[in-house]
PDB file of N, CA and C in Angstrom:
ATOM      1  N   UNK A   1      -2.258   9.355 -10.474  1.00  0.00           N
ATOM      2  CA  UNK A   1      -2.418   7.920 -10.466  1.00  0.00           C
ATOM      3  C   UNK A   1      -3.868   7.614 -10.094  1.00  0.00           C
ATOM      4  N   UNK A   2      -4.440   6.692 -10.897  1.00  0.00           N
ATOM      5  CA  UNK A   2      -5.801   6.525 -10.536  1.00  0.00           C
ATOM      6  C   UNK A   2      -6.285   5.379  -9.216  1.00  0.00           C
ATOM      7  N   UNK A   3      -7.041   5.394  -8.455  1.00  0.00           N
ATOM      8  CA  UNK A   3      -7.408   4.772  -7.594  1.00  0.00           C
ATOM      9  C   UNK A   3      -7.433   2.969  -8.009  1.00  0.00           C
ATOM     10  N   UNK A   4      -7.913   2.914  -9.262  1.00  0.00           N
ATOM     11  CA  UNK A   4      -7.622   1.231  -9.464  1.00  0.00           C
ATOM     12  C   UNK A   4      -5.831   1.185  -9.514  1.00  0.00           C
ATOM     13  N   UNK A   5      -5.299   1.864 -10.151  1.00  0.00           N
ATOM     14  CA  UNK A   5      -3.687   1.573 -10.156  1.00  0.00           C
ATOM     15  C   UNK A   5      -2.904   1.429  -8.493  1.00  0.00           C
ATOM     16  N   UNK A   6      -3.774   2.397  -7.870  1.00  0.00           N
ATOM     17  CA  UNK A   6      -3.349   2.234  -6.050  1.00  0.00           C
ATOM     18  C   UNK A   6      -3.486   1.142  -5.528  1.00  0.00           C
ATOM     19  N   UNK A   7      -4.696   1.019  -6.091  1.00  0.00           N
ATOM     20  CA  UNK A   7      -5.241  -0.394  -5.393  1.00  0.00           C
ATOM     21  C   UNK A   7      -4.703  -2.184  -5.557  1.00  0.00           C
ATOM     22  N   UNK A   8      -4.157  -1.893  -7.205  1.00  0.00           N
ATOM     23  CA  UNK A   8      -3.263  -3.015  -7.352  1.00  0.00           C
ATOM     24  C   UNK A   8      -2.010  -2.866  -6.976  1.00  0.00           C
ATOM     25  N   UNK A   9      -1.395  -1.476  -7.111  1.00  0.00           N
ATOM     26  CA  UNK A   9       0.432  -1.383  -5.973  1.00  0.00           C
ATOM     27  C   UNK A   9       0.338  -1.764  -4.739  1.00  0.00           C
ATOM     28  N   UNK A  10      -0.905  -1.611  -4.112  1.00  0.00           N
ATOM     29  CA  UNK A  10      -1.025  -1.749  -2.704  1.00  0.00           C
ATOM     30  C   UNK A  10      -1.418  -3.094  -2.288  1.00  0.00           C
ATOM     31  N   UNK A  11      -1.899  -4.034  -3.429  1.00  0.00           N
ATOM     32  CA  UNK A  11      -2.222  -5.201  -3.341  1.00  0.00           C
ATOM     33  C   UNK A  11      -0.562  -5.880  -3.327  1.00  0.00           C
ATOM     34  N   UNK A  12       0.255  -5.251  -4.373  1.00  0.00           N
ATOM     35  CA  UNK A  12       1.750  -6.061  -4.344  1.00  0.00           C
ATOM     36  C   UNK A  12       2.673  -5.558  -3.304  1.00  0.00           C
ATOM     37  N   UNK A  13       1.994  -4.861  -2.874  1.00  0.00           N
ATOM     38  CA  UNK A  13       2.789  -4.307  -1.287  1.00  0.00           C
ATOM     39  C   UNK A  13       2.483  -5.272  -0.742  1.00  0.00           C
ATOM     40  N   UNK A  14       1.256  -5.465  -0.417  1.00  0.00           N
ATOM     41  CA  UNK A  14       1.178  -6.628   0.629  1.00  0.00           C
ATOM     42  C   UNK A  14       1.178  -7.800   0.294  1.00  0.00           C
ATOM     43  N   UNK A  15       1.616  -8.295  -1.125  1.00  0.00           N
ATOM     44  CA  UNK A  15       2.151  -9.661  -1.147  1.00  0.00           C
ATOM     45  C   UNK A  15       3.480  -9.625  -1.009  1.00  0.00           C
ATOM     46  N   UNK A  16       3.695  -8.536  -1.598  1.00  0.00           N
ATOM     47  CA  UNK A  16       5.898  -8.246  -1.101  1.00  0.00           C
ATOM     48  C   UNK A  16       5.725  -8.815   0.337  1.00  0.00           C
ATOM     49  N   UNK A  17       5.148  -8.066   1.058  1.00  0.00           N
ATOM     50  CA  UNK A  17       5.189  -8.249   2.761  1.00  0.00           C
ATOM     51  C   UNK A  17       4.831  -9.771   2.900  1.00  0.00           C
ATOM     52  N   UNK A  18       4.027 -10.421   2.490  1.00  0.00           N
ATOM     53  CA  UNK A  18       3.907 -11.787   2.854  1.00  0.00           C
ATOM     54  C   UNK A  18       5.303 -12.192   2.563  1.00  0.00           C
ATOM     55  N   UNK A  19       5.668 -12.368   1.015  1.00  0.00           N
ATOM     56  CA  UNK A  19       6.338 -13.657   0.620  1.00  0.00           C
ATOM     57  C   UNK A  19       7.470 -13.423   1.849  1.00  0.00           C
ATOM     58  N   UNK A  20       8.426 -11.693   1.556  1.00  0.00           N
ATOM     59  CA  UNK A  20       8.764 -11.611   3.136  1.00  0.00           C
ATOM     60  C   UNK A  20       8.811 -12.449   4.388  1.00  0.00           C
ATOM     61  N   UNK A  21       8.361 -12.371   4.858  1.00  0.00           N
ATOM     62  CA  UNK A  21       7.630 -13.236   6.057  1.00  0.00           C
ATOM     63  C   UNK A  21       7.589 -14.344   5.824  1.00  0.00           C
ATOM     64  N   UNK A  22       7.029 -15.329   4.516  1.00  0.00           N
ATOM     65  CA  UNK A  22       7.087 -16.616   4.393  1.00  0.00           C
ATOM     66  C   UNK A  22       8.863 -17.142   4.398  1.00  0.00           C
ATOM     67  N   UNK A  23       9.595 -16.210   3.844  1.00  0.00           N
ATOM     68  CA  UNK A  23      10.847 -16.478   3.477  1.00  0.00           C
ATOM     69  C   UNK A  23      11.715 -16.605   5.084  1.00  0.00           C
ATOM     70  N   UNK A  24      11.274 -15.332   6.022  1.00  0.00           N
ATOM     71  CA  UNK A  24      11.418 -15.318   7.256  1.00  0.00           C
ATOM     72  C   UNK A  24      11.093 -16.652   8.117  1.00  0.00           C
ATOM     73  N   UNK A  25      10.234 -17.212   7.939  1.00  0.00           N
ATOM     74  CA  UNK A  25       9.702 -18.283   8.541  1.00  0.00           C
ATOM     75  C   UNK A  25      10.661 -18.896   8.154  1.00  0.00           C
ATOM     76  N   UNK A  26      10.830 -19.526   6.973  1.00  0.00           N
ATOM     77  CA  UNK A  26      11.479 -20.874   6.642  1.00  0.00           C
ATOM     78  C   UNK A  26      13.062 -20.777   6.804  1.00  0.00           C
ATOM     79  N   UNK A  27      13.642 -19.333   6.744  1.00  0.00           N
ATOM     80  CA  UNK A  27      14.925 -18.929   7.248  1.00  0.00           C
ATOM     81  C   UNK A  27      15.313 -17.586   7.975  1.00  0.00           C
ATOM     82  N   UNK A  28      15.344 -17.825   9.383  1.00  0.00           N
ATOM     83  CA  UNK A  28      15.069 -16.646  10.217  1.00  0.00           C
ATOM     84  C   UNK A  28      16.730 -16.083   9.755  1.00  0.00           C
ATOM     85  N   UNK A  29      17.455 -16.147   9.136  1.00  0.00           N
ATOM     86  CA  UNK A  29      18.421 -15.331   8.673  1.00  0.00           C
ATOM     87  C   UNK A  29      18.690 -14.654   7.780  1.00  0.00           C
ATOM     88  N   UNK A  30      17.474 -15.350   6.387  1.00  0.00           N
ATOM     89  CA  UNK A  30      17.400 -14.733   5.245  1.00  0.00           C
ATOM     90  C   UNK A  30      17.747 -13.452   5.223  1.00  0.00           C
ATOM     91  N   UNK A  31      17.987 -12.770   4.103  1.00  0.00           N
ATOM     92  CA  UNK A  31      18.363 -11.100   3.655  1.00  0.00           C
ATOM     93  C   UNK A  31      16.997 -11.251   2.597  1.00  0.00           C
ATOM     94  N   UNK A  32      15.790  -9.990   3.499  1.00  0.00           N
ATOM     95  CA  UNK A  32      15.071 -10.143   2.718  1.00  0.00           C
ATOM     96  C   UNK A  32      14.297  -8.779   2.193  1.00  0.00           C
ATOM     97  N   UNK A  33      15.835  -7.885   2.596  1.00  0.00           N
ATOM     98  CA  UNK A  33      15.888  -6.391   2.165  1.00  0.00           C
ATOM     99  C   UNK A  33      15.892  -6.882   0.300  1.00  0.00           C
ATOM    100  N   UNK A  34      15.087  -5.799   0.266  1.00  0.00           N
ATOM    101  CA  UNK A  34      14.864  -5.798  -0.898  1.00  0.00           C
ATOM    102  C   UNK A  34      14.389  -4.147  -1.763  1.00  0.00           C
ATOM    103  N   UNK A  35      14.262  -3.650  -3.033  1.00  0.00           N
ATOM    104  CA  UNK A  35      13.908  -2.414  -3.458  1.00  0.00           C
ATOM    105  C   UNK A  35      12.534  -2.686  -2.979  1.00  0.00           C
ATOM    106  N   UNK A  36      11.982  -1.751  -1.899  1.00  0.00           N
ATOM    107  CA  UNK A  36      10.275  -1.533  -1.499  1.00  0.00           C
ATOM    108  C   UNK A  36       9.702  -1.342  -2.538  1.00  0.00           C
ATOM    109  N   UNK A  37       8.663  -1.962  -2.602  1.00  0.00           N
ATOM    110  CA  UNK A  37       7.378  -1.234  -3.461  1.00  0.00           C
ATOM    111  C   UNK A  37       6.702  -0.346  -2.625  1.00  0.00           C
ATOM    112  N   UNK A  38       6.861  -0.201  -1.411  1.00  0.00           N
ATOM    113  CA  UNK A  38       6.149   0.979  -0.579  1.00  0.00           C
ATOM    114  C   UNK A  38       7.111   2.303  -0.822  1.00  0.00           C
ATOM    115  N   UNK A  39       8.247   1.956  -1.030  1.00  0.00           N
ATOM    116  CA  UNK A  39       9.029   3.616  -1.426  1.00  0.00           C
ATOM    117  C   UNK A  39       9.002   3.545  -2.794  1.00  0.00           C
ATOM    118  N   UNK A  40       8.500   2.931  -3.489  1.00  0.00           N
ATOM    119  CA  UNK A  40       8.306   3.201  -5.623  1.00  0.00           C
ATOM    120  C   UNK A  40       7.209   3.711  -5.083  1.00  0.00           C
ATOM    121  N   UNK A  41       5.892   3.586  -4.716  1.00  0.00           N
ATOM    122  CA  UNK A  41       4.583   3.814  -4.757  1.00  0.00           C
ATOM    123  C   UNK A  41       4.560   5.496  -3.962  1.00  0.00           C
ATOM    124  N   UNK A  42       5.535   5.485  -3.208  1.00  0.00           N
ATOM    125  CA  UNK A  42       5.509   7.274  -2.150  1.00  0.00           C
ATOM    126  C   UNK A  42       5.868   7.865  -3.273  1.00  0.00           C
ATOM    127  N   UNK A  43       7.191   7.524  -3.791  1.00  0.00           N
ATOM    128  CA  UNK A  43       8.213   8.065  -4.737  1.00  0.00           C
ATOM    129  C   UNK A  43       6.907   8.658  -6.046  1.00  0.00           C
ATOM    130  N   UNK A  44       6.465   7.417  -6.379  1.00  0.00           N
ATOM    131  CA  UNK A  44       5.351   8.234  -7.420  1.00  0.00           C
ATOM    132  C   UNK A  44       4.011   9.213  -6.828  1.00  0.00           C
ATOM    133  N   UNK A  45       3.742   8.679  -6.065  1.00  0.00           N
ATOM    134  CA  UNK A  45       2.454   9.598  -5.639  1.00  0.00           C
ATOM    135  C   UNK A  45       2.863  10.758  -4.804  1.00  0.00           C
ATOM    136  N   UNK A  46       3.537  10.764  -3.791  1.00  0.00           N
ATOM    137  CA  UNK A  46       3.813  12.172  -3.230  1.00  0.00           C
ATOM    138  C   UNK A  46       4.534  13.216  -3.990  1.00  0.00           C
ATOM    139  N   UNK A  47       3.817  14.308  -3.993  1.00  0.00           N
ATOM    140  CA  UNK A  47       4.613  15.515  -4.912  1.00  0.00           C
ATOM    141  C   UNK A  47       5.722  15.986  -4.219  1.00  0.00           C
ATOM    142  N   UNK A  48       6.516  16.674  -4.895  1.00  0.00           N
ATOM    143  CA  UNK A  48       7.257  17.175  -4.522  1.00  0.00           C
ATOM    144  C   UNK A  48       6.696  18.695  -3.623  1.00  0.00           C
ATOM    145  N   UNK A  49       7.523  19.110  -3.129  1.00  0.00           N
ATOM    146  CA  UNK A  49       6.871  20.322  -2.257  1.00  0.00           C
ATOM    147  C   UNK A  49       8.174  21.252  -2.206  1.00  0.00           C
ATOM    148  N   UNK A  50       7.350  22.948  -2.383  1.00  0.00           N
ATOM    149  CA  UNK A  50       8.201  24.043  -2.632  1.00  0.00           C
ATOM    150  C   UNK A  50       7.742  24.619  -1.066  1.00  0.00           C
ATOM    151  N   UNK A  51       8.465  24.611  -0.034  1.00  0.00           N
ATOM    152  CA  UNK A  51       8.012  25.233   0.907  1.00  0.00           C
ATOM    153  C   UNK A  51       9.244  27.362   1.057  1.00  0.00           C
ATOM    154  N   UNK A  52       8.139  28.230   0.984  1.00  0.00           N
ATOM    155  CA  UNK A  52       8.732  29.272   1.248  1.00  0.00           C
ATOM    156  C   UNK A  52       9.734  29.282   2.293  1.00  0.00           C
ATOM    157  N   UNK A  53      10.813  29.885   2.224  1.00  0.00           N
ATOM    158  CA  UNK A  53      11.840  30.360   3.268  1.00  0.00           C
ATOM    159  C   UNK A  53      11.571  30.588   4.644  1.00  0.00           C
ATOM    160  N   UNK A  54      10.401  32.114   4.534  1.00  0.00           N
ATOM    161  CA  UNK A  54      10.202  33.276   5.246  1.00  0.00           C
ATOM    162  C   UNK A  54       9.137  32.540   6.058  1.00  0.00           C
ATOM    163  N   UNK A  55       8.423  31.285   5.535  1.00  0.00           N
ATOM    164  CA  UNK A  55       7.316  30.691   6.413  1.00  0.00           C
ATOM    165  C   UNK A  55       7.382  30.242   7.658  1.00  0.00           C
ATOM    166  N   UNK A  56       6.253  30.919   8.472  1.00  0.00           N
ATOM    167  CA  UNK A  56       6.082  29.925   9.831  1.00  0.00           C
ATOM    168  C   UNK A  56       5.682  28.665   9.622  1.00  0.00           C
ATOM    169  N   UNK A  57       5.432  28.446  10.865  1.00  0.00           N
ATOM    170  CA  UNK A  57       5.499  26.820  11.011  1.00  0.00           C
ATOM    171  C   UNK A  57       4.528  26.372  10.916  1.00  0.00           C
ATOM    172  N   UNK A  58       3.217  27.449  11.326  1.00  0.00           N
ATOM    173  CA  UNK A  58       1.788  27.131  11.032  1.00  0.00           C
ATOM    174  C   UNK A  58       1.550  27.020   9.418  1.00  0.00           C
ATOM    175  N   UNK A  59       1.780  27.930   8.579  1.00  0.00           N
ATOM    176  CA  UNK A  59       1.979  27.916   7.383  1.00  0.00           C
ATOM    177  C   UNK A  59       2.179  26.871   6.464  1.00  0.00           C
ATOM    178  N   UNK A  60       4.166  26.463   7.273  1.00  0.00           N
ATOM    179  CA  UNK A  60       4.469  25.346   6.310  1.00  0.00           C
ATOM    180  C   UNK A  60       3.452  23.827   6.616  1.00  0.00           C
ATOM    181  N   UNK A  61       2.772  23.795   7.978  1.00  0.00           N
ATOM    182  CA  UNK A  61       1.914  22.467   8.328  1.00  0.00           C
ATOM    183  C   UNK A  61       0.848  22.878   7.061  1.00  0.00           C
ATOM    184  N   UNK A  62       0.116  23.633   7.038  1.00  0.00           N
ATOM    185  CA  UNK A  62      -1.004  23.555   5.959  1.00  0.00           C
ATOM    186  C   UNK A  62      -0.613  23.440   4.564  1.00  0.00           C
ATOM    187  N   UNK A  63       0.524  23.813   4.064  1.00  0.00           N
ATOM    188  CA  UNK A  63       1.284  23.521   2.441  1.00  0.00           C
ATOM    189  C   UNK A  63       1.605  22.246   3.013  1.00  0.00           C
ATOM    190  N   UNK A  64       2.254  21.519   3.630  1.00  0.00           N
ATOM    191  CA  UNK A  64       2.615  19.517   3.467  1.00  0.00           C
ATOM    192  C   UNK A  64       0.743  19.183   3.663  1.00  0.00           C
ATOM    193  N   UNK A  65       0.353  19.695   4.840  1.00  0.00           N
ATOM    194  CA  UNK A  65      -1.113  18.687   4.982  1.00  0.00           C
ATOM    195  C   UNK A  65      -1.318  19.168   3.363  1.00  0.00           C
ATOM    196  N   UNK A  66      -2.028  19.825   2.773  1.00  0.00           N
ATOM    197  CA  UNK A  66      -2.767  20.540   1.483  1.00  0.00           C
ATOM    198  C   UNK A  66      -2.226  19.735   0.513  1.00  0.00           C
ATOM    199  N   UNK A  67      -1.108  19.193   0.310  1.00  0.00           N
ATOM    200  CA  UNK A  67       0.003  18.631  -0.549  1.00  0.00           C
ATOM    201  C   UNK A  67       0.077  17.145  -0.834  1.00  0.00           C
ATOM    202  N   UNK A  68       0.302  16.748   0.661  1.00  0.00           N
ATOM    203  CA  UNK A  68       0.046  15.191   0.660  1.00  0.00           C
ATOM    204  C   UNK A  68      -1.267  14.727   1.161  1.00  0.00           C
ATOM    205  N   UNK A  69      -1.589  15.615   2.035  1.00  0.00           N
ATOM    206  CA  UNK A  69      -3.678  14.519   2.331  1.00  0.00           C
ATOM    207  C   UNK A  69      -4.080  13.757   1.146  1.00  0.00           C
ATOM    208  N   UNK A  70      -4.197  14.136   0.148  1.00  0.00           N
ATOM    209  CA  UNK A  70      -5.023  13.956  -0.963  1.00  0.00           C
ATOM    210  C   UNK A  70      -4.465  11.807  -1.582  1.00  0.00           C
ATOM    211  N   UNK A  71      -2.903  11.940  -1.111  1.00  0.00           N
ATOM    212  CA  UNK A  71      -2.081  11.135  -1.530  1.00  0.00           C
ATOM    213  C   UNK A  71      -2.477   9.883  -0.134  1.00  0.00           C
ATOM    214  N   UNK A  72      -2.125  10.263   0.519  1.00  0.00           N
ATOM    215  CA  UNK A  72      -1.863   9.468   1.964  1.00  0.00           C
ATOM    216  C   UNK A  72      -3.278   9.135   1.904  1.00  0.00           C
ATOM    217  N   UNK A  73      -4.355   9.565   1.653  1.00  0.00           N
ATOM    218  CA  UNK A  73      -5.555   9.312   1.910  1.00  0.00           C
ATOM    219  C   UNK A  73      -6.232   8.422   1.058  1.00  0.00           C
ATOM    220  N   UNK A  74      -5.506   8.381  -0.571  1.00  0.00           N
ATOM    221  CA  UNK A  74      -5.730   7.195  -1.350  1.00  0.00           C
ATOM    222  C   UNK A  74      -4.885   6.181  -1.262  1.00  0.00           C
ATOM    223  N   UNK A  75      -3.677   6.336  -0.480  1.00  0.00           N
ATOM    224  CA  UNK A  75      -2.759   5.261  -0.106  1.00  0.00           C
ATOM    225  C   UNK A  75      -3.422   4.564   0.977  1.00  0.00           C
ATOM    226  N   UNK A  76      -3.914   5.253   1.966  1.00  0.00           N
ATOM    227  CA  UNK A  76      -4.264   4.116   3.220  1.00  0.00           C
ATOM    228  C   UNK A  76      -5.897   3.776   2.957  1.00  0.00           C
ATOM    229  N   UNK A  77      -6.690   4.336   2.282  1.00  0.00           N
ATOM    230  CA  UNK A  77      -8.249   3.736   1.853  1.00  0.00           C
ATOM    231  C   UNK A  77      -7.794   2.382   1.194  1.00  0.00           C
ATOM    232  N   UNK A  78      -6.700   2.214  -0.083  1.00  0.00           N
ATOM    233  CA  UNK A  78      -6.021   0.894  -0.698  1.00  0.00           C
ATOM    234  C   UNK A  78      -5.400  -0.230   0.578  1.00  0.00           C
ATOM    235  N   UNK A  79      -5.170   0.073   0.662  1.00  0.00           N
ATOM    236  CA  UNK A  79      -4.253  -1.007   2.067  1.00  0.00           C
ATOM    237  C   UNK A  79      -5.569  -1.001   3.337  1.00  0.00           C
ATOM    238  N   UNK A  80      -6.229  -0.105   3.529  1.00  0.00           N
ATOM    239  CA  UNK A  80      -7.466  -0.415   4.390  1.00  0.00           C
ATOM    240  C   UNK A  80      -8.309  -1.502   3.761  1.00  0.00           C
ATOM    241  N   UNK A  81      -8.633  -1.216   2.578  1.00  0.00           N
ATOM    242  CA  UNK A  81      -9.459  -1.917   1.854  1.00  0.00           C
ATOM    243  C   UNK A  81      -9.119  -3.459   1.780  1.00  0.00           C
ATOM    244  N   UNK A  82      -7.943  -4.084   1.454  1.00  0.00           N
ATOM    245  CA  UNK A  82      -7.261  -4.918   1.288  1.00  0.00           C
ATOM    246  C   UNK A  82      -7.076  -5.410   2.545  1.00  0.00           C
ATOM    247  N   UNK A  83      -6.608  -5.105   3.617  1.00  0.00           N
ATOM    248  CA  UNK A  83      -6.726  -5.303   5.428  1.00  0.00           C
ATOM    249  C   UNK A  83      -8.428  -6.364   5.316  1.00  0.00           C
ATOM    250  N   UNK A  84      -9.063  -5.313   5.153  1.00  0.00           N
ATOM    251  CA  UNK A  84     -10.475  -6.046   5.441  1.00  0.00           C
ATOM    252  C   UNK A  84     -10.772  -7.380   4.802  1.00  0.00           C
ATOM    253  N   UNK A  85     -10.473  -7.021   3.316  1.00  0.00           N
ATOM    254  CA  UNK A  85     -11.091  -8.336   2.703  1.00  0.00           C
ATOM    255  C   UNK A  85      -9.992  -9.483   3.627  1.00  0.00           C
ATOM    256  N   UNK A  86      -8.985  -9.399   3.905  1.00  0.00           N
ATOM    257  CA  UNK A  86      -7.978 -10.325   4.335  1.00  0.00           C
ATOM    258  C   UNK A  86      -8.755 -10.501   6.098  1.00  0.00           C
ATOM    259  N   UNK A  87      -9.246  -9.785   6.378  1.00  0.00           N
ATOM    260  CA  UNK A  87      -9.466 -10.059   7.741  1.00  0.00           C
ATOM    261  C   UNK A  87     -10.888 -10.500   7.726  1.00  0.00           C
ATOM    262  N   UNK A  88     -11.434 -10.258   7.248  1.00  0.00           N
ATOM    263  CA  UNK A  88     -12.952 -11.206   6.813  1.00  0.00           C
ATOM    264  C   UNK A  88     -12.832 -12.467   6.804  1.00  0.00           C
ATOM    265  N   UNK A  89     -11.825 -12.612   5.738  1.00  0.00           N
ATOM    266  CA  UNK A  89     -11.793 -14.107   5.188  1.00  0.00           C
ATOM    267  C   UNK A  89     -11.140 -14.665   6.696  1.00  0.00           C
ATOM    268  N   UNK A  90     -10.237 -14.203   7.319  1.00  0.00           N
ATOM    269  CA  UNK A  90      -9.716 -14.635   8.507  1.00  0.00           C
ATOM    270  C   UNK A  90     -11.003 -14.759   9.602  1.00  0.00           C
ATOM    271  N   UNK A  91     -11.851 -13.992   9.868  1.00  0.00           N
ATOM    272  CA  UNK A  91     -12.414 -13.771  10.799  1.00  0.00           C
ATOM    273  C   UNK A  91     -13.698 -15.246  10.658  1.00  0.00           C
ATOM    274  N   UNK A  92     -13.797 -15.215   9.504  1.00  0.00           N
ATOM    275  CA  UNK A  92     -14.946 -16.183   9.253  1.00  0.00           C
ATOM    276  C   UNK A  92     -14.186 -17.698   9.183  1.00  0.00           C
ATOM    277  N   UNK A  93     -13.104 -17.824   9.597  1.00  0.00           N
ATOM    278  CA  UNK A  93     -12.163 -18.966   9.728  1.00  0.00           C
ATOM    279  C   UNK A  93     -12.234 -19.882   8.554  1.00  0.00           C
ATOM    280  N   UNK A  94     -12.388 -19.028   8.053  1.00  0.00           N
ATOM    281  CA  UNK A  94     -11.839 -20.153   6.667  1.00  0.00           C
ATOM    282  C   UNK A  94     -10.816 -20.575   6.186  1.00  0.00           C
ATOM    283  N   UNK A  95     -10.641 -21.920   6.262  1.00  0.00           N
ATOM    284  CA  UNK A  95      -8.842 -21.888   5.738  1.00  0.00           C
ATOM    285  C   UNK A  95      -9.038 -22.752   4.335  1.00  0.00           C
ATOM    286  N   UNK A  96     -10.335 -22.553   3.343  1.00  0.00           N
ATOM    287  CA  UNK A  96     -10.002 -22.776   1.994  1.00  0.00           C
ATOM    288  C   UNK A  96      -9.161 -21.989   0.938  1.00  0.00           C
ATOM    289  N   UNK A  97      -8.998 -20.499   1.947  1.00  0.00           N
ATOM    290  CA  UNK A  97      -8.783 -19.568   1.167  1.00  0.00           C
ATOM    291  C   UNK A  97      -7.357 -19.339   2.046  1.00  0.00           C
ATOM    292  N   UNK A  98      -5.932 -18.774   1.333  1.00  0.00           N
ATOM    293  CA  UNK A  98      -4.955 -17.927   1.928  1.00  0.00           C
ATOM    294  C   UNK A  98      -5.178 -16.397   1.706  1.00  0.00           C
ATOM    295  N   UNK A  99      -3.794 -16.251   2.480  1.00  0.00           N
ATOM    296  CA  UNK A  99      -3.698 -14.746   2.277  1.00  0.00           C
ATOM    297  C   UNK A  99      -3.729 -14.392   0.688  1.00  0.00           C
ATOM    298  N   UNK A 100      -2.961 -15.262   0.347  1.00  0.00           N
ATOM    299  CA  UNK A 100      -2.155 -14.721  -1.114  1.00  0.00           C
ATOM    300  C   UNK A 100      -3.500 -14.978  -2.091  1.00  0.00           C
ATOM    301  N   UNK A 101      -4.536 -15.991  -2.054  1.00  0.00           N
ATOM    302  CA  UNK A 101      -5.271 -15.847  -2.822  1.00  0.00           C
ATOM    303  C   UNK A 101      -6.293 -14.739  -2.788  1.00  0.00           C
ATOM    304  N   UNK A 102      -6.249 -14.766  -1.473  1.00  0.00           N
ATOM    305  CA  UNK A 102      -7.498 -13.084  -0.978  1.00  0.00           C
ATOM    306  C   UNK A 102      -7.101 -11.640  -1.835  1.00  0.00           C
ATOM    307  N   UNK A 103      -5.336 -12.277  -1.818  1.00  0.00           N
ATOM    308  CA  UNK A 103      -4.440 -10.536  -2.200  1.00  0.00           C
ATOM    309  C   UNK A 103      -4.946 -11.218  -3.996  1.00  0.00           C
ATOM    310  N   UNK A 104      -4.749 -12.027  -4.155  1.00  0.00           N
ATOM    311  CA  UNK A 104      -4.711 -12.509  -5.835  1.00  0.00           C
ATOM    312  C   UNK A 104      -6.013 -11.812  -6.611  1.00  0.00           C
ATOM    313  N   UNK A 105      -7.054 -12.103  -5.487  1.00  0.00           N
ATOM    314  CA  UNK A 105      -8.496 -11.860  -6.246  1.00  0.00           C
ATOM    315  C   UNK A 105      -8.366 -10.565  -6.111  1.00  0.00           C
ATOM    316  N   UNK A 106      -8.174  -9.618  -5.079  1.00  0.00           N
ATOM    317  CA  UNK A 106      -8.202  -8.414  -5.418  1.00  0.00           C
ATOM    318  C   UNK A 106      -7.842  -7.743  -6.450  1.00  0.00           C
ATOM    319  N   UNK A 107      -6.272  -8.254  -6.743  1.00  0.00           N
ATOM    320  CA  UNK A 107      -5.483  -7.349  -7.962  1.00  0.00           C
ATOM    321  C   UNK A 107      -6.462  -7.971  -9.123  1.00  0.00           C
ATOM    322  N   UNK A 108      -6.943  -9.380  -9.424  1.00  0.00           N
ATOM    323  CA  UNK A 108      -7.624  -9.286 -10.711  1.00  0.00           C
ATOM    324  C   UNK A 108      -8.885  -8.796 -10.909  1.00  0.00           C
ATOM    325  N   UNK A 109      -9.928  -8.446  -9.534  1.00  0.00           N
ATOM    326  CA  UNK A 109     -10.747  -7.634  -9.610  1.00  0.00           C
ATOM    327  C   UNK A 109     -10.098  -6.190 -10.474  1.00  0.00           C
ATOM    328  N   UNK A 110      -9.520  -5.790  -9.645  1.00  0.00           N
ATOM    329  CA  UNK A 110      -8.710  -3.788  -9.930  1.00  0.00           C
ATOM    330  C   UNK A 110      -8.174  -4.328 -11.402  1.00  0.00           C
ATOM    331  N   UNK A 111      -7.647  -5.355 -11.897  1.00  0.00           N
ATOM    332  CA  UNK A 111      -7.364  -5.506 -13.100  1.00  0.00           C
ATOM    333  C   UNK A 111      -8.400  -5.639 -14.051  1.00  0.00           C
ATOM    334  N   UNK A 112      -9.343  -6.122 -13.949  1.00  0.00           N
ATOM    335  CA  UNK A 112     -10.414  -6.467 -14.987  1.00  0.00           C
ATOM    336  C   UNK A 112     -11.385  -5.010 -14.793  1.00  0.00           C
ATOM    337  N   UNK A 113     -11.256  -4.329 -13.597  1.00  0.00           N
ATOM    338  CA  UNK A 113     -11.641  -2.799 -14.210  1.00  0.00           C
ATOM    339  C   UNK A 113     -10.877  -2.104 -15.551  1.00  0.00           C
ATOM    340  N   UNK A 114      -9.928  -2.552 -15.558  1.00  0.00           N
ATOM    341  CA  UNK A 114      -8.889  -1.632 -16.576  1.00  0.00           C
ATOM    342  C   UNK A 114      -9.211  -1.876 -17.981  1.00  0.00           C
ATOM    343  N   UNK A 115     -10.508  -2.930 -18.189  1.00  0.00           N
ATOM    344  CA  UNK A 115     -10.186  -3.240 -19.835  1.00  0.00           C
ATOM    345  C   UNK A 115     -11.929  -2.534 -19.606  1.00  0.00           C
TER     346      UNK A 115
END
């Protein structure tokens, strides 16, 4: 999966998580379980893993780190990345802008890479 495709799953992760929360607000009883896009996005990017039988434990830690670093490390640079621009815009108190438009511009930035 390429780093712009992370970057827009991870952008609808964290609008999943808002609307979430907005829905929470307006009805603290809502059911707002829903299919994650954070377990579609593991589900695709983490490999599967063949760990030997006979292996120690030191062993099997370096086959999962060796396996998933590579994954986890373009998963949380996407959601880091996205954190910031959202906390910028927060930090500089601006309230022309929301969350959802901060998350909006991102995905059509990572989108208008794609053409």
């Amino acid at each position: 999966m390429e780093q712009r495709e992370i970057m827009q799953r991870s952008v609808g992760i964290l609008t999943e998580a808002l609307e979430m929360r907005r829905r929470l607000r307006a009805d603290p009883d809502a059911d707002v379980t829903a299919d994650s896009a954070v377990a579609g996005l593991l589900e695709e990017m983490l490999p599967r893993i063949q760990l030997p039988a006979d292996a120690g434990a030191r062993e099997l830690a370096e086959i999962v780190t060796g396996k998933l670093g590579p994954a986890i490390v373009q998963i949380t640079s996407a959601l880091t990345f996205a954190f910031v621009q959202l906390a910028e815009i927060h930090d500089e108190g601006r309230t022309d802008v929301s969350s959802a438009d901060v998350l909006r511009s991102i995905a059509l930035h990572y989108q208008r890479d794609d053409s």
